[in-house]
C-alpha atoms as a PDB file:
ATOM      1  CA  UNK A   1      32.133  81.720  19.394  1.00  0.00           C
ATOM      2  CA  UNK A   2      32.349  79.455  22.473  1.00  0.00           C
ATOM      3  CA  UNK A   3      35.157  78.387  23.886  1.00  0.00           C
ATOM      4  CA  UNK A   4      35.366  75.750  26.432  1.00  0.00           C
ATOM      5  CA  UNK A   5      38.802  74.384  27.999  1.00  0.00           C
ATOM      6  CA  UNK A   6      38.538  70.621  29.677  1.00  0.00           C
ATOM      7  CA  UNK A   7      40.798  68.533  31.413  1.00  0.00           C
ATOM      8  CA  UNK A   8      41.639  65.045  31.078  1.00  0.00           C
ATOM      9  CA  UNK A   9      40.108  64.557  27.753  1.00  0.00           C
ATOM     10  CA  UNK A  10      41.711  61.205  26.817  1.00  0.00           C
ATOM     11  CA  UNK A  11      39.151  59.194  28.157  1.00  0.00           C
ATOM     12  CA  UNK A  12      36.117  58.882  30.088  1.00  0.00           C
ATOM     13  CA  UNK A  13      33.757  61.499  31.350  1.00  0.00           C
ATOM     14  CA  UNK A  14      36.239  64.763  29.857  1.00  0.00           C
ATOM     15  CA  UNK A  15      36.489  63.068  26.415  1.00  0.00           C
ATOM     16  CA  UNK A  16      32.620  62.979  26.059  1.00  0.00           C
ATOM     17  CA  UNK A  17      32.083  66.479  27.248  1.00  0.00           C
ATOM     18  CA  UNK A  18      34.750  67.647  24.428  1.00  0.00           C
ATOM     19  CA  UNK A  19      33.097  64.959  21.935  1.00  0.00           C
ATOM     20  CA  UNK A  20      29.695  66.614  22.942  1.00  0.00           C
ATOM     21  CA  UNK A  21      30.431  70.106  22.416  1.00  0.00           C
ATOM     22  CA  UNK A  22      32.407  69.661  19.152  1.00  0.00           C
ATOM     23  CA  UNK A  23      28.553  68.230  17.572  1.00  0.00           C
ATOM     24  CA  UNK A  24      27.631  71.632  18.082  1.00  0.00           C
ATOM     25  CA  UNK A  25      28.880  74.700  15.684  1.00  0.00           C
ATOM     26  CA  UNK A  26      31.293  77.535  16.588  1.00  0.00           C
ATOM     27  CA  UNK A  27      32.293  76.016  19.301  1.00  0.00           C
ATOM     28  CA  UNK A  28      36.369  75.564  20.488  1.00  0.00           C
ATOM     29  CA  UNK A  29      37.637  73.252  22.543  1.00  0.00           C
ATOM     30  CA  UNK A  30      40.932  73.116  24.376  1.00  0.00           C
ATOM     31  CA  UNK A  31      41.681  69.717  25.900  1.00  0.00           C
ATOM     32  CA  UNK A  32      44.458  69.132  28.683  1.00  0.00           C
ATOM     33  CA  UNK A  33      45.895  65.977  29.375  1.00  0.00           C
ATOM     34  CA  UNK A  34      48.526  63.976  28.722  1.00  0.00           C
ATOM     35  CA  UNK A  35      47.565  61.932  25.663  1.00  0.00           C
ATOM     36  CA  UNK A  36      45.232  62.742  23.019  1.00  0.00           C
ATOM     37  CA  UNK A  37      42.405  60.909  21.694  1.00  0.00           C
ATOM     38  CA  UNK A  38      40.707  63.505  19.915  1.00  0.00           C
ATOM     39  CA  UNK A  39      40.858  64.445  16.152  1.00  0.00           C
ATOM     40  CA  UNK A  40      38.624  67.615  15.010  1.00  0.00           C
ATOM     41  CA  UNK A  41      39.213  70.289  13.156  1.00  0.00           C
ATOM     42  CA  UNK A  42      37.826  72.406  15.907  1.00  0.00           C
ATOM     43  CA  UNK A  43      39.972  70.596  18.899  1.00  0.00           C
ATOM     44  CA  UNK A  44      43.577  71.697  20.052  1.00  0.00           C
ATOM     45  CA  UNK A  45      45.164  69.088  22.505  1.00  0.00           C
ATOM     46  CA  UNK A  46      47.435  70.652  25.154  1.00  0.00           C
ATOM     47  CA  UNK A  47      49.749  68.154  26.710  1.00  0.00           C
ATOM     48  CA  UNK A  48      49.517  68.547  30.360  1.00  0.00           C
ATOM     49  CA  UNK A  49      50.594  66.444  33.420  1.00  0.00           C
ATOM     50  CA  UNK A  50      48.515  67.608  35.871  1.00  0.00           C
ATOM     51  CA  UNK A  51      49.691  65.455  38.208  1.00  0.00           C
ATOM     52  CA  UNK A  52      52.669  68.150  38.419  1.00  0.00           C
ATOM     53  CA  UNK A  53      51.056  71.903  39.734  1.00  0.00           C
ATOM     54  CA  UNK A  54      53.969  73.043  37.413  1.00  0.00           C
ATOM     55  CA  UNK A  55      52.664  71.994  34.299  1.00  0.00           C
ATOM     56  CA  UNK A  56      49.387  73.887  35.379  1.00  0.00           C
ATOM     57  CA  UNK A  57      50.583  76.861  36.494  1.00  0.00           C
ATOM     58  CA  UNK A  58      52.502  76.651  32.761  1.00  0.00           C
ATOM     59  CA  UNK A  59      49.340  76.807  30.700  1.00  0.00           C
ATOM     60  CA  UNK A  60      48.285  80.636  29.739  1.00  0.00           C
ATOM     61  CA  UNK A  61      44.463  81.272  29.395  1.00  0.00           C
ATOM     62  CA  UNK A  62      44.261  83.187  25.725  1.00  0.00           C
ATOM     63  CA  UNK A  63      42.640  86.579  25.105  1.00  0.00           C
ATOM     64  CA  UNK A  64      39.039  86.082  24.239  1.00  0.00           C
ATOM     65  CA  UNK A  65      37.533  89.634  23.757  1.00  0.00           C
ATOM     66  CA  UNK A  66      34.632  88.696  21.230  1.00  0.00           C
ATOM     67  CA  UNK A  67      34.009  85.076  22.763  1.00  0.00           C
ATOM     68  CA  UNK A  68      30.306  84.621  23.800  1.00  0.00           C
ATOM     69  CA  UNK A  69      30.790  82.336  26.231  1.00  0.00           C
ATOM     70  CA  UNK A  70      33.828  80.930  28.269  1.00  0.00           C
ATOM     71  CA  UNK A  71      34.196  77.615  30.479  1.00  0.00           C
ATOM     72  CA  UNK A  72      36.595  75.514  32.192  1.00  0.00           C
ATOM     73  CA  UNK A  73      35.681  72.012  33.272  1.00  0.00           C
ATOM     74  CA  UNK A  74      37.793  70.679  35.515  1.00  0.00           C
ATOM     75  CA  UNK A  75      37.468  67.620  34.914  1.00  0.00           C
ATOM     76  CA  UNK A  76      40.504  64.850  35.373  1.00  0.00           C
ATOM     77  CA  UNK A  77      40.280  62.981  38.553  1.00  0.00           C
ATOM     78  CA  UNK A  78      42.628  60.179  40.295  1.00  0.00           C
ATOM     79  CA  UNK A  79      42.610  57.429  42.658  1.00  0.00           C
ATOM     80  CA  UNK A  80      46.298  55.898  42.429  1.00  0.00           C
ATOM     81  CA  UNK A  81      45.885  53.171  45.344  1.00  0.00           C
ATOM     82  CA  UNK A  82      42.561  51.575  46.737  1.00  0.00           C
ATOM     83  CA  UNK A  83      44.369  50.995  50.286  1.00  0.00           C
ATOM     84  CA  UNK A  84      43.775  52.601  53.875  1.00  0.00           C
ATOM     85  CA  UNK A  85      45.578  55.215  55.337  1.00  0.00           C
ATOM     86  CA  UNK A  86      49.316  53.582  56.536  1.00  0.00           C
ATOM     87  CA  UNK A  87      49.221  51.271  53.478  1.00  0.00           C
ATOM     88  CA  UNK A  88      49.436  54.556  50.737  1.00  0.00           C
ATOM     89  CA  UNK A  89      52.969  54.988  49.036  1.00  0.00           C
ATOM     90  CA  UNK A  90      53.914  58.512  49.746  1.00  0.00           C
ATOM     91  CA  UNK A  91      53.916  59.621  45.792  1.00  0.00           C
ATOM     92  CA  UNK A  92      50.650  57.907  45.440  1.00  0.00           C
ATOM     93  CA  UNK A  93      49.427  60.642  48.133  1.00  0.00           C
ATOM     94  CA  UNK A  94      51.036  63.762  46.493  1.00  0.00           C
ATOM     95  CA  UNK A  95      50.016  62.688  42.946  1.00  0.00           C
ATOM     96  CA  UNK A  96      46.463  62.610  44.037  1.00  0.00           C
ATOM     97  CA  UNK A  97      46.240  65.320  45.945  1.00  0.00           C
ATOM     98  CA  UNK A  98      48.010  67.566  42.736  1.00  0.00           C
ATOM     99  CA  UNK A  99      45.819  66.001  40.299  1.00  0.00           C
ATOM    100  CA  UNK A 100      42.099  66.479  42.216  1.00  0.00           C
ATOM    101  CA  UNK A 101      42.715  69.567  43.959  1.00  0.00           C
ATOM    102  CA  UNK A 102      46.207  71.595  43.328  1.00  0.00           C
ATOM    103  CA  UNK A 103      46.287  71.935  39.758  1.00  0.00           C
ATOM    104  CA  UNK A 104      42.515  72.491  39.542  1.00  0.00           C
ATOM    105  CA  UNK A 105      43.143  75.376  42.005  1.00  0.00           C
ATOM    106  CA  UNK A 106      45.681  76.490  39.970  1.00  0.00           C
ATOM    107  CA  UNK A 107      44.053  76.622  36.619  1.00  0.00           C
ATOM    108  CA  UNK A 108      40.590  77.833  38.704  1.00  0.00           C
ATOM    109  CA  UNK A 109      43.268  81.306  39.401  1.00  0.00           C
ATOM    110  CA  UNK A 110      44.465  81.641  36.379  1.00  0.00           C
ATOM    111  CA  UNK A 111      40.928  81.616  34.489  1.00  0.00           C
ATOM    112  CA  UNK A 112      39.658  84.092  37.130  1.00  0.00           C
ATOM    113  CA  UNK A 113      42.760  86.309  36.839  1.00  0.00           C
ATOM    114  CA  UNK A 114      42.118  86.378  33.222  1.00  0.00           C
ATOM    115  CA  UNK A 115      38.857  86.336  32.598  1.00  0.00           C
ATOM    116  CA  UNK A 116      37.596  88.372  35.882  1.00  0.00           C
ATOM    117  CA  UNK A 117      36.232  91.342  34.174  1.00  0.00           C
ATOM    118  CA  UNK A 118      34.525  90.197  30.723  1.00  0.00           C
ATOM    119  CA  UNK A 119      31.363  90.722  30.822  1.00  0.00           C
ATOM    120  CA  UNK A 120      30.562  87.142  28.613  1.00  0.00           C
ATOM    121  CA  UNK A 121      29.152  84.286  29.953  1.00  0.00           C
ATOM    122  CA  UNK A 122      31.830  82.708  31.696  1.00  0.00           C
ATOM    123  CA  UNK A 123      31.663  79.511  33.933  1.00  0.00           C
ATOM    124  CA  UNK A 124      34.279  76.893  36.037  1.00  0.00           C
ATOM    125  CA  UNK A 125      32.448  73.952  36.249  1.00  0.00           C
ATOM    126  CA  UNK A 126      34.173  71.097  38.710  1.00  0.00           C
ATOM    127  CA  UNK A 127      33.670  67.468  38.157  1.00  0.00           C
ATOM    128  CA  UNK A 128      33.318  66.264  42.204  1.00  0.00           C
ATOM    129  CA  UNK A 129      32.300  62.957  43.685  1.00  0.00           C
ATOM    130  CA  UNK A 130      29.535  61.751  46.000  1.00  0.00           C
ATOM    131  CA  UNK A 131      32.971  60.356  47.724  1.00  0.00           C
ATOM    132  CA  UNK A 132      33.660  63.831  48.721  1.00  0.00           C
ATOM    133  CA  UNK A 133      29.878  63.990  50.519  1.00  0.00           C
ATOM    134  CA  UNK A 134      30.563  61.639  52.980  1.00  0.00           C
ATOM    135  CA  UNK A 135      33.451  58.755  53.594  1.00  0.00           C
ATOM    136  CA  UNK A 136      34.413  55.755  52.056  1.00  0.00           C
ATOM    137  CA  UNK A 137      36.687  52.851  53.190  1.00  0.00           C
ATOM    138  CA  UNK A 138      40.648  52.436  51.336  1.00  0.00           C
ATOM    139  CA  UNK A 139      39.379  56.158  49.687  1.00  0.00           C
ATOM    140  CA  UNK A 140      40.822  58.483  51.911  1.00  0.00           C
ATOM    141  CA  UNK A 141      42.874  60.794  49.843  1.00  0.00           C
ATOM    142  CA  UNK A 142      40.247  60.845  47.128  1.00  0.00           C
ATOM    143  CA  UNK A 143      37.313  61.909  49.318  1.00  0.00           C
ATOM    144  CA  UNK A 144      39.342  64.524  51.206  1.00  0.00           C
ATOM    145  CA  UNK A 145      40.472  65.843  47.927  1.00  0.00           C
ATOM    146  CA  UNK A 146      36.963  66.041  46.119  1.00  0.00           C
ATOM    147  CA  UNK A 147      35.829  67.452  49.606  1.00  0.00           C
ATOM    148  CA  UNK A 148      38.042  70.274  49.241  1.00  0.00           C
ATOM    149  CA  UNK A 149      37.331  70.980  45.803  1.00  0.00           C
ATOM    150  CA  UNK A 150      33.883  71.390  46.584  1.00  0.00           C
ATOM    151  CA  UNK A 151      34.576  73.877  49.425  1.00  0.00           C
ATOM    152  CA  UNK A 152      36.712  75.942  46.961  1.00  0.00           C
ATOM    153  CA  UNK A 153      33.860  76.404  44.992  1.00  0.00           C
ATOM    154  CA  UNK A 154      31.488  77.188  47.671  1.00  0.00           C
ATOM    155  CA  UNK A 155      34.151  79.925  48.666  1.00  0.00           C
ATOM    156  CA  UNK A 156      34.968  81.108  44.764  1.00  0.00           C
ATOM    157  CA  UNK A 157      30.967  81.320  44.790  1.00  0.00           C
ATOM    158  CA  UNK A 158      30.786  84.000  47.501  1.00  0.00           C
ATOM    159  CA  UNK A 159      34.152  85.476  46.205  1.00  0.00           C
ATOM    160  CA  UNK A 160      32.117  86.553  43.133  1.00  0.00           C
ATOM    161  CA  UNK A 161      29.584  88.208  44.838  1.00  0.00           C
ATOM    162  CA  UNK A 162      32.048  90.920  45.310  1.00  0.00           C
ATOM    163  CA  UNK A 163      32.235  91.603  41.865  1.00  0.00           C
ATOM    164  CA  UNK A 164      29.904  93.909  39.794  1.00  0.00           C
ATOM    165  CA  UNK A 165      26.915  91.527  38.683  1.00  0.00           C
ATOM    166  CA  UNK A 166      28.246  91.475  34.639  1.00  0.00           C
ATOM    167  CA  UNK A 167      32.169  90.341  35.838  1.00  0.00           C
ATOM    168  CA  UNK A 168      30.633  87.482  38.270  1.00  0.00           C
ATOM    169  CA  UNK A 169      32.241  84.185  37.020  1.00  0.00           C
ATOM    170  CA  UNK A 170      29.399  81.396  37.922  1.00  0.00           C
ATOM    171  CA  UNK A 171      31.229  78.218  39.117  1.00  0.00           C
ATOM    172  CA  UNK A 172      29.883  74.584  40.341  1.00  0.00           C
ATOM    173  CA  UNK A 173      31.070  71.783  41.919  1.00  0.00           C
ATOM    174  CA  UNK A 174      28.835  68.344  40.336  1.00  0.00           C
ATOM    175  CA  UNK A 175      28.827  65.101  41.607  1.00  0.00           C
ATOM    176  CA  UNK A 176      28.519  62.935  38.239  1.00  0.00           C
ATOM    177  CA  UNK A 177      26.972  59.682  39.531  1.00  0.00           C
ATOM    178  CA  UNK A 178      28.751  56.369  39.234  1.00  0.00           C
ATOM    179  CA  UNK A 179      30.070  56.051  35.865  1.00  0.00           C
ATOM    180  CA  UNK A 180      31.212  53.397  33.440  1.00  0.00           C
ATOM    181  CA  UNK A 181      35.061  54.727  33.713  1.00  0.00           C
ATOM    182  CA  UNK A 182      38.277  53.345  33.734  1.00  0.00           C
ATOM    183  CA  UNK A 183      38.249  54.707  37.704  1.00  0.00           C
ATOM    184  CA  UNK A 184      35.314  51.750  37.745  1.00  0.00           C
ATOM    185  CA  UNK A 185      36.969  49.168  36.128  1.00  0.00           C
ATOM    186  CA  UNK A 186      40.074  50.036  39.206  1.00  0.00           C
ATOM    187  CA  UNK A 187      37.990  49.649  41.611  1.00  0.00           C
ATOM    188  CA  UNK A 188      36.586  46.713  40.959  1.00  0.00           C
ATOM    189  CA  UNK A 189      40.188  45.293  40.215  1.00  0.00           C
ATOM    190  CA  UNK A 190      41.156  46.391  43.886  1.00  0.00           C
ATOM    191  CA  UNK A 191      41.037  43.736  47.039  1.00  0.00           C
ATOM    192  CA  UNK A 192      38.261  43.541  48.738  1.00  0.00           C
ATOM    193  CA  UNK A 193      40.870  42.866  51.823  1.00  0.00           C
ATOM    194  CA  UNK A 194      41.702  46.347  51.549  1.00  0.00           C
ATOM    195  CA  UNK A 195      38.600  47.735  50.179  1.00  0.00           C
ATOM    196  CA  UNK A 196      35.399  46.731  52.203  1.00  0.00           C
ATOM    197  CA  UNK A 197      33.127  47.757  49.482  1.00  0.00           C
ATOM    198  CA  UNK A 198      34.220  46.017  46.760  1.00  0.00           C
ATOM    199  CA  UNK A 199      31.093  43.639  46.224  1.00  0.00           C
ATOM    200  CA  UNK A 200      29.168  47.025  46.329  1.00  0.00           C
ATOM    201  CA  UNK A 201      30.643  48.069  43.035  1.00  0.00           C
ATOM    202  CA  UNK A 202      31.017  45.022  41.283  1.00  0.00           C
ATOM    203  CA  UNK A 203      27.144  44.167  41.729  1.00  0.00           C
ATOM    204  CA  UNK A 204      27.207  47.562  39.951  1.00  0.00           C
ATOM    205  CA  UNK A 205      28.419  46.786  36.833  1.00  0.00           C
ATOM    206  CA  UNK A 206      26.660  43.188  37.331  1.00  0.00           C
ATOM    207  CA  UNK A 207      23.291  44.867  37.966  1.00  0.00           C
ATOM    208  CA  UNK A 208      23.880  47.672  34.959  1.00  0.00           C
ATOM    209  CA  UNK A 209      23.295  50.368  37.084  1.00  0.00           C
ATOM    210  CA  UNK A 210      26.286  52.505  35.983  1.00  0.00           C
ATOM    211  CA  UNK A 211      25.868  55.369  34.033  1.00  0.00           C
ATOM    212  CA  UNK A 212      27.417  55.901  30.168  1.00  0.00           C
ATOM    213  CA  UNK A 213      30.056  59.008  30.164  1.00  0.00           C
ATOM    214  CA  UNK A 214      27.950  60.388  27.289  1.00  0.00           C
ATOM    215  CA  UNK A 215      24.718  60.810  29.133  1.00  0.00           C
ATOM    216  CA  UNK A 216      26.960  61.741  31.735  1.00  0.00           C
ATOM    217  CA  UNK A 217      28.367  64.376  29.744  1.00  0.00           C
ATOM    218  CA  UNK A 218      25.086  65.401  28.528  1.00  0.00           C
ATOM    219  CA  UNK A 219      23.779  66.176  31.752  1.00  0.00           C
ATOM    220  CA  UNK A 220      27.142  68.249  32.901  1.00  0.00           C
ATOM    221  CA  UNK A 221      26.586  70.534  29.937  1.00  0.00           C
ATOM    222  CA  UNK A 222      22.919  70.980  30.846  1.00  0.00           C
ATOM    223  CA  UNK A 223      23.877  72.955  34.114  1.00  0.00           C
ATOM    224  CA  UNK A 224      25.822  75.205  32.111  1.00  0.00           C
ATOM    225  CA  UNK A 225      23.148  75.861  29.688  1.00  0.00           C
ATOM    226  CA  UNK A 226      20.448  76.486  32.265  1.00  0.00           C
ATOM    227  CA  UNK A 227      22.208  78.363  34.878  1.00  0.00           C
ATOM    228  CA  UNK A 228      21.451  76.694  38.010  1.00  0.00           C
ATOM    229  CA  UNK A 229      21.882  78.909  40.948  1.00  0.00           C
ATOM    230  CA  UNK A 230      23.169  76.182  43.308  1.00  0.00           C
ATOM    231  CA  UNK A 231      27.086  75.750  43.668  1.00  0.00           C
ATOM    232  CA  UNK A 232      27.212  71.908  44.938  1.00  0.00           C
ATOM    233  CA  UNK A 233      25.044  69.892  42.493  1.00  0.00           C
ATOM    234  CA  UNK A 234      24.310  66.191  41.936  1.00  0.00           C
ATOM    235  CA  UNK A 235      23.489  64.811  38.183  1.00  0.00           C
ATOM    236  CA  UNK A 236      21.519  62.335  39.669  1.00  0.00           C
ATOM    237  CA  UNK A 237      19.250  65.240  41.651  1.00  0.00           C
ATOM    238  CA  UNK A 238      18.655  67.125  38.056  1.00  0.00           C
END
């Protein structure tokens, strides 16, 4: 058995992963978010706010002795407020910050603490952004957090090399491309007073050159299945 546990699979990106994975047999999927959109016999929805760490810190990786393989995508991802920095609502901020990087660190603990010394396949895989690669008007918060959760992957990565070679816990931090989300459809809703590169994405969707969650998906699964050796990968680089 295979068990994979995903966040933010209500929509988007993490519900095409889980949608993916369930086509295949004995395979489990846990799903964290706040709403679910999923019915299988082989899902279980855990209701999750992850834009509150507590919630997180709440959830209690299971025992999973006989499992062959065990993964955590971290996959739910914000941008509250397309604005510059001195225009952002303080709670706009925080929630950000807790949903990209604080309660991804949190669960990224907790499925080390538990799962440190299996000897299964076991992988955290990171959904990132190109936005955390380099900088982006009115995206401040956003960038800086996908930035960091990139570097705490590079630093989990040499973490593991600690460990005895069967107990190392692979983990990656993937820049998806630019997707057909609801994250899109924000952005292209957002001012282009406060947002410089607004045209930029709408010609975009105009042009078609956005990417379907479900080859999206596809492609995120693929570095799990092949083992890749780097830590900060690109689905458009594959």
């Amino acid at each position: 058995m295979k068990k994979y546990f995903i966040t933010g699979t209500s929509r988007g990106i993490g519900k095409a992963v889980a949608e993916n994975i369930l086509t295949k047999p004995d395979v489990r999927v846990s799903g964290m978010s706040r709403n679910c959109n999923i019915s299988h016999s082989r899902y279980e929805h855990v209701y999750v706010d992850l834009s509150k760490p507590g919630d997180a810190g709440e959830f209690n990786f299971p025992d999973l002795p006989d499992a062959e393989e065990i993964v955590l995508i971290n996959n739910a991802g914000v941008i509250s407020n397309i604005k510059r920095t001195g225009q952002q609502k303080t709670e706009d901020i925080i929630n950000d910050y807790n949903v990209n990087i604080v309660s991804p660190s949190i669960l990224i603990n907790n499925f080390i603490k538990k799962y440190q010394y299996y000897t299964n396949k076991r992988v955290i895989l990171n959904v990132s952004s190109g936005a955390g690669r380099h900088t982006t008007d009115a995206w401040s918060v956003y960038c800086a957090s996908k930035a960091a959760l990139d570097m705490f992957s590079r630093n989990i990565d040499k973490e593991q090399s600690f460990f005895n070679e069967e107990n190392r816990i692979r983990i990656y931090s993937v820049a998806p491309g630019v997707v057909e989300t609801e994250m899109q459809r924000q952005i292209r809703e957002s001012s282009e007073k406060d947002f410089s590169e607004l045209k930029k994405f709408v010609n975009l969707k105009k042009n078609g050159q956005l990417t379907n969650p479900e080859k999206t998906a596809k492609l995120l699964l693929k570095i799990i299945d092949d083992n890749f050796s780097e830590v900060i990968l690109d689905v458009r680089n594959l």
